[in-house]
C-alpha atoms as a PDB file:
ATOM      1  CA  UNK A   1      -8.444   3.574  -9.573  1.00  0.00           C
ATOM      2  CA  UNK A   2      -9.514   2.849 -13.612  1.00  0.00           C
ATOM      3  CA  UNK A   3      -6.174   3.051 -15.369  1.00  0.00           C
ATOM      4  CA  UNK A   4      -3.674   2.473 -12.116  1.00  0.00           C
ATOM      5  CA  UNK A   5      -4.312  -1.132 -12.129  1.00  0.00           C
ATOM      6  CA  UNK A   6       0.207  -2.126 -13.485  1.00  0.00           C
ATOM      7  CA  UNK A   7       0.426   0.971 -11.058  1.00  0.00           C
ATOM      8  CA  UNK A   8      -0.922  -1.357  -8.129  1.00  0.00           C
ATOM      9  CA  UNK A   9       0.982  -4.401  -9.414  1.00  0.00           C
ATOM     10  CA  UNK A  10       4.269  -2.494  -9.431  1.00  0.00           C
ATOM     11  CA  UNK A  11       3.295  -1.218  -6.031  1.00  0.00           C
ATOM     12  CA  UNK A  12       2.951  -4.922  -4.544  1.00  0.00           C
ATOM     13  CA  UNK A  13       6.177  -5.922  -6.152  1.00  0.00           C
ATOM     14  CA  UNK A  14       8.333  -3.162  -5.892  1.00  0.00           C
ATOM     15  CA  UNK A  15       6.509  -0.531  -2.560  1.00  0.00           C
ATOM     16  CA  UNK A  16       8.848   1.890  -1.095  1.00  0.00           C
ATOM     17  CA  UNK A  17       7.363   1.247   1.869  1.00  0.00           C
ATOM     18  CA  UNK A  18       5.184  -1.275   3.784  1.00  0.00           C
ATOM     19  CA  UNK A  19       3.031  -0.639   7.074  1.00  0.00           C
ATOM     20  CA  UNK A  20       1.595  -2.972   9.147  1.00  0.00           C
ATOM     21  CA  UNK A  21      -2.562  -1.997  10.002  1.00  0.00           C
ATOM     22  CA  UNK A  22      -2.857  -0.258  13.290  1.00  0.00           C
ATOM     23  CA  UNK A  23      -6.792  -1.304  12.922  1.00  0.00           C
ATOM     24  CA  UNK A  24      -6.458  -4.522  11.410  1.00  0.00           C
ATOM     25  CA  UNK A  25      -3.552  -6.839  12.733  1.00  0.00           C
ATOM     26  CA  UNK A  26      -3.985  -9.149   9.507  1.00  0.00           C
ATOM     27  CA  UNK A  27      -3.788  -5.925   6.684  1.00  0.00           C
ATOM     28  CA  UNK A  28      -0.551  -4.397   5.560  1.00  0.00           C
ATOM     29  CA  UNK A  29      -0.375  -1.257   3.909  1.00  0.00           C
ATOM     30  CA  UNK A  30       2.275  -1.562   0.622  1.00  0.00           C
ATOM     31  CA  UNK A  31       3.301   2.246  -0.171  1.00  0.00           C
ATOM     32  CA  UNK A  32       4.471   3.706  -3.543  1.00  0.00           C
ATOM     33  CA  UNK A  33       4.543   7.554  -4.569  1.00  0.00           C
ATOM     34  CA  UNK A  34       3.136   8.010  -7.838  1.00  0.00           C
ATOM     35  CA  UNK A  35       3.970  11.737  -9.467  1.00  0.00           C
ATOM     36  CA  UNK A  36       1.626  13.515 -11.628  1.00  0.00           C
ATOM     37  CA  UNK A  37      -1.948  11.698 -11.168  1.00  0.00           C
ATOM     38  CA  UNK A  38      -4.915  13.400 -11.751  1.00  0.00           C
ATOM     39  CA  UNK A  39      -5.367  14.810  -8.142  1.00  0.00           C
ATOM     40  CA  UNK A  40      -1.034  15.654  -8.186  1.00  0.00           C
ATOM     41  CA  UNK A  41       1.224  13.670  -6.281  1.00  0.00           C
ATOM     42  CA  UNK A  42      -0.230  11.128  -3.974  1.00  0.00           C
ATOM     43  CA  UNK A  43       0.797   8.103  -2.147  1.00  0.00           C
ATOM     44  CA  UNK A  44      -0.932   4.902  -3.648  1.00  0.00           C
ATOM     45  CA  UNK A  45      -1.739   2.699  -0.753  1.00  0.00           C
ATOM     46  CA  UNK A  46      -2.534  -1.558  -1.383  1.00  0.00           C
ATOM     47  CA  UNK A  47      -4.142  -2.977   1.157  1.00  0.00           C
ATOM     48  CA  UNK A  48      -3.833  -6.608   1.654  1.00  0.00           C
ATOM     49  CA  UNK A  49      -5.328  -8.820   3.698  1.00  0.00           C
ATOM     50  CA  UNK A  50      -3.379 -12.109   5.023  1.00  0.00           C
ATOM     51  CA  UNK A  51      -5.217 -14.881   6.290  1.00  0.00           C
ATOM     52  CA  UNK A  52      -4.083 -18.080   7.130  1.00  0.00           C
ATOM     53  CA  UNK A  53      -6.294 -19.584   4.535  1.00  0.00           C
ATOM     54  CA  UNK A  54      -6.446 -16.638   2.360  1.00  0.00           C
ATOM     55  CA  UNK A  55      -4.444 -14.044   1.070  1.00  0.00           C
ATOM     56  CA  UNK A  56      -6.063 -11.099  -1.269  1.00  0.00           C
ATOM     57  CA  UNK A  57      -6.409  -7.282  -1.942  1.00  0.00           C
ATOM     58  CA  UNK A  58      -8.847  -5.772   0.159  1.00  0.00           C
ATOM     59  CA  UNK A  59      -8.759  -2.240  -1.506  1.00  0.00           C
ATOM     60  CA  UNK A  60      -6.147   0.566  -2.998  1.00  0.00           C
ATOM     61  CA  UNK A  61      -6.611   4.228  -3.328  1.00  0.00           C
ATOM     62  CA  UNK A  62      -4.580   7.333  -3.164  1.00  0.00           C
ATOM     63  CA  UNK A  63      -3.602   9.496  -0.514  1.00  0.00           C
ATOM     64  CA  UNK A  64      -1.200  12.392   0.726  1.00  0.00           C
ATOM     65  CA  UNK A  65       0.778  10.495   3.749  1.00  0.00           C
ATOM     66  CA  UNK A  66       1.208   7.466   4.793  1.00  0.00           C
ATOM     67  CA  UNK A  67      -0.581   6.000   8.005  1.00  0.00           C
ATOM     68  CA  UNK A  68       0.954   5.151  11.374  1.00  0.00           C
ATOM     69  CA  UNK A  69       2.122   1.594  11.906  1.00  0.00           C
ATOM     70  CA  UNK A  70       4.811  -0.388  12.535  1.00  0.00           C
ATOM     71  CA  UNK A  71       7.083  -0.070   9.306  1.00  0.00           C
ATOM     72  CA  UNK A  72       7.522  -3.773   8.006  1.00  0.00           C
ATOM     73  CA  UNK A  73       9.336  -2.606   5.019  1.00  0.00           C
ATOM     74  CA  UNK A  74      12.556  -1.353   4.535  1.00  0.00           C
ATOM     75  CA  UNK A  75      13.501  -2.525   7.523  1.00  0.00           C
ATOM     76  CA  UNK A  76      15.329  -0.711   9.822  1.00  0.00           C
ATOM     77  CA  UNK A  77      18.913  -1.133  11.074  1.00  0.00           C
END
């Protein structure tokens, strides 16, 4: 993830689409498809962790699809 870190910011501030965990009922996934990394086109994924006490980044990394979940973001009509 060395060299995606405004990638990750952009992704928390701008995703294209946001998931809530399946595994984890206090995670949400934020979405954003980057073109042309160095394994092609791949979804980055932030993962953030929202505690009542504490809110923080648990981990990011790339990926071909996004997971199952209930989609938080864009909402639906």
């Amino acid at each position: 993830m060395v060299g995606l870190e405004q990638e990750m910011e952009a992704t928390l501030v701008r995703p294209e689409r946001v998931v809530q965990s399946l595994a984890d009922p206090e995670a949400r996934l934020y979405y954003r498809l980057l073109r042309e990394t160095p394994v092609g086109d791949k979804y980055l994924c932030v993962v953030v962790k929202d505690r009542v006490a504490d809110t923080f980044l648990l981990t990011a990394y790339l990926t071909d699809k996004v997971k199952r979940g209930d989609t938080i973001w864009p909402q639906s009509a």
